[in-house]
Protein backbone atom coordinates (compact mmCIF):
# COMPACT_ATOMS: atom_id res chain seq x y z
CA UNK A 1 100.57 78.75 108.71
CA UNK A 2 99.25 80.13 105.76
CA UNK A 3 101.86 81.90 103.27
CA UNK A 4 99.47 84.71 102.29
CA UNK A 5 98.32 85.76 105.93
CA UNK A 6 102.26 85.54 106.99
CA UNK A 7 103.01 87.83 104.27
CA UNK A 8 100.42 90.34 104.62
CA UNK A 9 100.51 90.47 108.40
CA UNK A 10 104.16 91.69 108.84
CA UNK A 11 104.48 94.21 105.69
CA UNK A 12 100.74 95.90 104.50
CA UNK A 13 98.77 95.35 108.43
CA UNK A 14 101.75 97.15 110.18
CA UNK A 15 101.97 99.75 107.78
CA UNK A 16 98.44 100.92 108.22
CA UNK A 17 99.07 100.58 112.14
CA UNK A 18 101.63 102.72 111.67
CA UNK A 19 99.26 105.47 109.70
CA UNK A 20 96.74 105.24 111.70
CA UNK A 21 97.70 105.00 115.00
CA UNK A 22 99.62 108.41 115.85
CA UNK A 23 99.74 107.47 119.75
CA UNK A 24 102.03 105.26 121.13
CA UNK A 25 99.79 103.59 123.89
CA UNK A 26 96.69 103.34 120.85
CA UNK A 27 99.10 101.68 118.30
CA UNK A 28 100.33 99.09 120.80
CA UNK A 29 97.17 98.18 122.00
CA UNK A 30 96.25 97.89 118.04
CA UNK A 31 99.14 95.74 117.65
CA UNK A 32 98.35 93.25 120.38
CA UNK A 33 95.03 92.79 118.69
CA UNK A 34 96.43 92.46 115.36
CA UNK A 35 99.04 90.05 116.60
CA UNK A 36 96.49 88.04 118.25
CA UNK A 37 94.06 88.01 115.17
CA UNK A 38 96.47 87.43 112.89
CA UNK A 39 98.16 84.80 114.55
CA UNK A 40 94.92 82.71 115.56
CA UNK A 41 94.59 80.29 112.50
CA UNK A 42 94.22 77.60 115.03
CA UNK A 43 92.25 78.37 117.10
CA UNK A 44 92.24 81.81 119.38
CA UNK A 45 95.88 83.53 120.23
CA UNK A 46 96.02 86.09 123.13
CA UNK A 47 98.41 88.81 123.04
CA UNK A 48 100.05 90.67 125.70
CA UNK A 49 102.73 93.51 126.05
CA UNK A 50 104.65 93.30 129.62
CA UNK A 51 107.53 96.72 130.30
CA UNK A 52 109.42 96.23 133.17
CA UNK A 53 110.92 98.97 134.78
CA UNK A 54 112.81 97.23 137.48
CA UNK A 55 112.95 93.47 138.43
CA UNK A 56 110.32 93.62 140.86
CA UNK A 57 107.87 95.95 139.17
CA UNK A 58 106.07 94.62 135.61
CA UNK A 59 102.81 95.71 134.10
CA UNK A 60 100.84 95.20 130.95
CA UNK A 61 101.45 98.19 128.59
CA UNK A 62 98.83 96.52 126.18
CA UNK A 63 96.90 93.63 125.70
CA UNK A 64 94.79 92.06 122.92
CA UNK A 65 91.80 91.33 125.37
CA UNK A 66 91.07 90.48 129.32
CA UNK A 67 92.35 87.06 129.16
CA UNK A 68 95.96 87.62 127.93
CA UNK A 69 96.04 90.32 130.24
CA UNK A 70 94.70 88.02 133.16
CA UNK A 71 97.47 85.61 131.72
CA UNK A 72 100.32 88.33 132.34
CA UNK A 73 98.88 89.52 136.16
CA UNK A 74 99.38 85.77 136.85
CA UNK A 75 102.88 85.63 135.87
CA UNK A 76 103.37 89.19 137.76
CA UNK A 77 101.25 87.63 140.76
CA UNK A 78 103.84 84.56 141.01
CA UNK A 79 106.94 86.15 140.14
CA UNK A 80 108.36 83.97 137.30
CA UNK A 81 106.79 82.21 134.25
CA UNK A 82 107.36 82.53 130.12
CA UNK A 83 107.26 85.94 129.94
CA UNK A 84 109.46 87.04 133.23
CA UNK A 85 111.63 84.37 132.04
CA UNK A 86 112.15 85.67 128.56
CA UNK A 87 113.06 89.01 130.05
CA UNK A 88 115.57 87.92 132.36
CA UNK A 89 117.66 85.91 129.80
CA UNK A 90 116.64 88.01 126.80
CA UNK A 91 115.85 84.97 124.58
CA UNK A 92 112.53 83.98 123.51
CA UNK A 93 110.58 81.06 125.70
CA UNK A 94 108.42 78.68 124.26
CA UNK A 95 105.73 76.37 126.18
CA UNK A 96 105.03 73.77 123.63
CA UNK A 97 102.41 71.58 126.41
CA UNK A 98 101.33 73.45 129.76
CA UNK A 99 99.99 70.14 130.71
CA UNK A 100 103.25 68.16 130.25
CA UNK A 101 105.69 71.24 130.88
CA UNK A 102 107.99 70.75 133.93
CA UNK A 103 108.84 74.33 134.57
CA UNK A 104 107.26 77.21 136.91
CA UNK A 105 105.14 74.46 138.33
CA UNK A 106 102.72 76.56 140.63
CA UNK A 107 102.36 78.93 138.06
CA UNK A 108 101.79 76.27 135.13
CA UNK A 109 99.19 75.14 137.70
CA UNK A 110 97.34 78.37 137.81
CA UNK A 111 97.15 78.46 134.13
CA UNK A 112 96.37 75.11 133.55
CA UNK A 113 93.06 75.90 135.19
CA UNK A 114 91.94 78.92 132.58
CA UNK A 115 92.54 76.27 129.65
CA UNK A 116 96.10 77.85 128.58
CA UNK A 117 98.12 74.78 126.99
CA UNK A 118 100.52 76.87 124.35
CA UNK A 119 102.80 79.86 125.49
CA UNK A 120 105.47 81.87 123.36
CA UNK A 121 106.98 84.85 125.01
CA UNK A 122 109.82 87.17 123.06
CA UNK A 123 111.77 89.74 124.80
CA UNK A 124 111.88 93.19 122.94
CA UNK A 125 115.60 95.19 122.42
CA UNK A 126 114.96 98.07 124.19
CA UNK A 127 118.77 98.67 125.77
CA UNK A 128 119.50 100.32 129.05
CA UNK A 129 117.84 98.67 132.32
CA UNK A 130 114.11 98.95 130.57
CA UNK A 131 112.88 95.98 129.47
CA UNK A 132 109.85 93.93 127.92
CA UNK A 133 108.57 91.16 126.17
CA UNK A 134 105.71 90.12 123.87
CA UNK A 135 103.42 86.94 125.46
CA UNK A 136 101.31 84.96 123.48
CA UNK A 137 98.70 81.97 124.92
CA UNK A 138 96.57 79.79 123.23
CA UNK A 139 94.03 76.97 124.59
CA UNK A 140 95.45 73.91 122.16
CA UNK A 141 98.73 72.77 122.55
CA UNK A 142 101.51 72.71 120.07
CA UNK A 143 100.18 75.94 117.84
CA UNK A 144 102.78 77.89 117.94
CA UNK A 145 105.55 76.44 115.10
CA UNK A 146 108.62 77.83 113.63
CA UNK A 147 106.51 80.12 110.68
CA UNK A 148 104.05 81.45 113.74
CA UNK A 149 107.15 82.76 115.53
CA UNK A 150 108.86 83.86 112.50
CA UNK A 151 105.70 86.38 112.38
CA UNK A 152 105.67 86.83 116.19
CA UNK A 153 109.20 87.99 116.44
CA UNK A 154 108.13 90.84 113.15
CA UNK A 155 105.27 92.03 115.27
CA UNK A 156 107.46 92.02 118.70
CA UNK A 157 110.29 93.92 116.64
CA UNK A 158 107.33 96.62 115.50
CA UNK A 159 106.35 96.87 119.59
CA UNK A 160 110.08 97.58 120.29
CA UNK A 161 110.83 100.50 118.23
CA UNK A 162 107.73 101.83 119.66
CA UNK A 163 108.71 101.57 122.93
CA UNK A 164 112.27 102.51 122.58
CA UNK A 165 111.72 106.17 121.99
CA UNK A 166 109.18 106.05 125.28
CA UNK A 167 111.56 104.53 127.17
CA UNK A 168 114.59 106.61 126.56
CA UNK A 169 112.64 110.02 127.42
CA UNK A 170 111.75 107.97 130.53
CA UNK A 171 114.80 106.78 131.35
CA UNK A 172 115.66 109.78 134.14
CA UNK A 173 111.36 109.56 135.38
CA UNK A 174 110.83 108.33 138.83
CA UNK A 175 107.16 107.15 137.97
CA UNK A 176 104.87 104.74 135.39
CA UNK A 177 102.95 107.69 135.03
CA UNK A 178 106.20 109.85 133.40
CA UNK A 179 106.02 106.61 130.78
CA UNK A 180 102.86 107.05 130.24
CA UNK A 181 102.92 111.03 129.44
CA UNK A 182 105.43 110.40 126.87
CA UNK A 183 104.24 107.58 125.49
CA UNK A 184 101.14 109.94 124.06
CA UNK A 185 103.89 112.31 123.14
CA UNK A 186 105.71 109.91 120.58
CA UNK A 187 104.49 111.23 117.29
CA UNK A 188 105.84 115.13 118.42
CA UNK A 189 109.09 113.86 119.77
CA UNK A 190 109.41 111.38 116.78
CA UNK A 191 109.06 114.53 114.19
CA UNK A 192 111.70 116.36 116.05
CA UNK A 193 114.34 113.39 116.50
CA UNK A 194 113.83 113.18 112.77
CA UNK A 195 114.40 117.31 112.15
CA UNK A 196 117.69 117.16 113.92
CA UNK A 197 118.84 113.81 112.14
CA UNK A 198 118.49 115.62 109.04
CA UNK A 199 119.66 118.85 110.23
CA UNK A 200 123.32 117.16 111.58
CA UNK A 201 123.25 113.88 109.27
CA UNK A 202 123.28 112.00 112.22
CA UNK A 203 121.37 108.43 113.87
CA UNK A 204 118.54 108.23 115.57
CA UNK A 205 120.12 108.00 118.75
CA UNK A 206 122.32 111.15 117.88
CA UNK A 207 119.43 112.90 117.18
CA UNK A 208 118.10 112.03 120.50
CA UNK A 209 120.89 113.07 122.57
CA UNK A 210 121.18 116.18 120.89
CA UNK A 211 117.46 116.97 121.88
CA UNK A 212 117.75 115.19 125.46
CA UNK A 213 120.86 118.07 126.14
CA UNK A 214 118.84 121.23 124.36
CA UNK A 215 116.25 120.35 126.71
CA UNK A 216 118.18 120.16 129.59
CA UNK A 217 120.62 123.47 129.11
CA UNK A 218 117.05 125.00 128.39
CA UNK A 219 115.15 123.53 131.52
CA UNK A 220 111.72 122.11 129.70
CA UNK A 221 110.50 118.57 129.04
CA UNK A 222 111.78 116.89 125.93
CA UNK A 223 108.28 116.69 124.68
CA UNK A 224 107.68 120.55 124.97
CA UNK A 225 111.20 121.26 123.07
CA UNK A 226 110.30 118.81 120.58
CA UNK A 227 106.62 120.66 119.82
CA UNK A 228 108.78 124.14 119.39
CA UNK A 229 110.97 122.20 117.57
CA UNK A 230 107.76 121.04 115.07
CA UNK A 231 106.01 123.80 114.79
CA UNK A 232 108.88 126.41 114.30
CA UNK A 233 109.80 124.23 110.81
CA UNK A 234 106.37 124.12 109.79
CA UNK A 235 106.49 128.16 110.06
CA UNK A 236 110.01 129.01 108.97
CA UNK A 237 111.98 126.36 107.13
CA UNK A 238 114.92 127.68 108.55
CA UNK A 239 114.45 126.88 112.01
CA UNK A 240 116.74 126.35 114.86
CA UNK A 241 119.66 124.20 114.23
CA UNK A 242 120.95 121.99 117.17
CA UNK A 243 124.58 120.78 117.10
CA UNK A 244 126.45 118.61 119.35
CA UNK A 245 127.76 121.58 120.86
């Protein structure tokens, strides 16, 4: 892999995803395609983004294009492959050969038929029972070597923190759609998280709680605290102070 493009990819490209791309759902769908482009020096890379909210229930947050989300359906379709794999054990999964590879036979099958040869599937830290994974497929086999998953595992670390916020507003919503809501609200809930942590010197997570409790005690959604929360700073610098108590 070329030094330059693995320099530039993790640093400068996912810094002007990170500008650019206020929404959640928009910047992960930006970062499958830059994943996939960047990591395609030989030959084309598809990129997908699997959450799964239980063990039975998976679904493509984002993919790079129709076939690496076709590739993930497959895997959902059959029940096991790279990607479910990778989840379950937490440890990235790598498919050097589809034609020679012994494992998840009827699915390497399937796959074998839409020209998929090279797989590479990293699971992403999100704590708690949520969890999710980064797939990658390419048509050659052997592409993906030690300095192409070096840059994998910075782009699947980038798709984690994004998630992580989603998924711990989430955490008590019965439905994808609840996901889904707050994933557009990241950017509001992100400002506040980061109000509070400087308001009580406290973590990320702190901050979190903190919020998580004002906006129970108060009965409103996280995200509609968190715009107050935003917009009362922006008015009066000396806004509303949340403690731990």
């Amino acid at each position: 892999m070329d030094d330059s493009s693995t320099t530039r990819a993790p640093w400068a490209q996912l810094q002007d995803l990170l500008v650019h791309h206020e929404d959640v759902q928009d910047f992960l769908s930006e970062l499958a395609v830059l994943t996939a482009s960047s990591l395609s020096l030989r030959g084309t890379t598809y990129c997908g983004i699997t959450f799964q909210r239980s063990r039975d229930h998976q679904f493509t947050v984002a993919s790079s294009d129709s076939e690496a989300l076709q590739m993930d359906e497959l895997q959902y379709a059959f029940g096991d492959g790279p990607c479910l794999h990778a989840i379950r054990i937490q440890a990235e999964v790598h498919v050097r050969n589809a034609a020679t590879d012994s494992r998840w036979p009827e699915y390497m099958d399937c796959i074998r038929n839409y020209g998929i040869r090279s797989m590479y599937a990293v699971p992403l830290k999100l704590g708690g029972h949520a969890k999710a994974a980064m797939n990658l497929y390419a048509k050659s086999p052997d592409v993906f070597d030690e300095d192409f998953r070096r840059v994998a595992q910075t782009y699947a670390a980038e798709a984690s923190q994004a998630l992580l916020l989603a998924v711990r507003v989430s955490q008590h919503a019965a439905t994808v759609e609840d996901l889904q809501g707050v994933l557009a609200s990241r950017t509001t809930i992100d400002l506040a998280v980061g109000i509070i942590m400087g308001q009580n010197s406290c973590t990320q997570q702190e901050a979190f709680d903190i919020l998580r409790r004002a906006s129970n005690s108060r009965n409103v959604k996280v995200r509609v605290l968190a715009g107050e929360i935003v917009e009362r700073l922006n008015g009066e610098p000396a806004a509303t102070h949340f403690t731990e108590g």
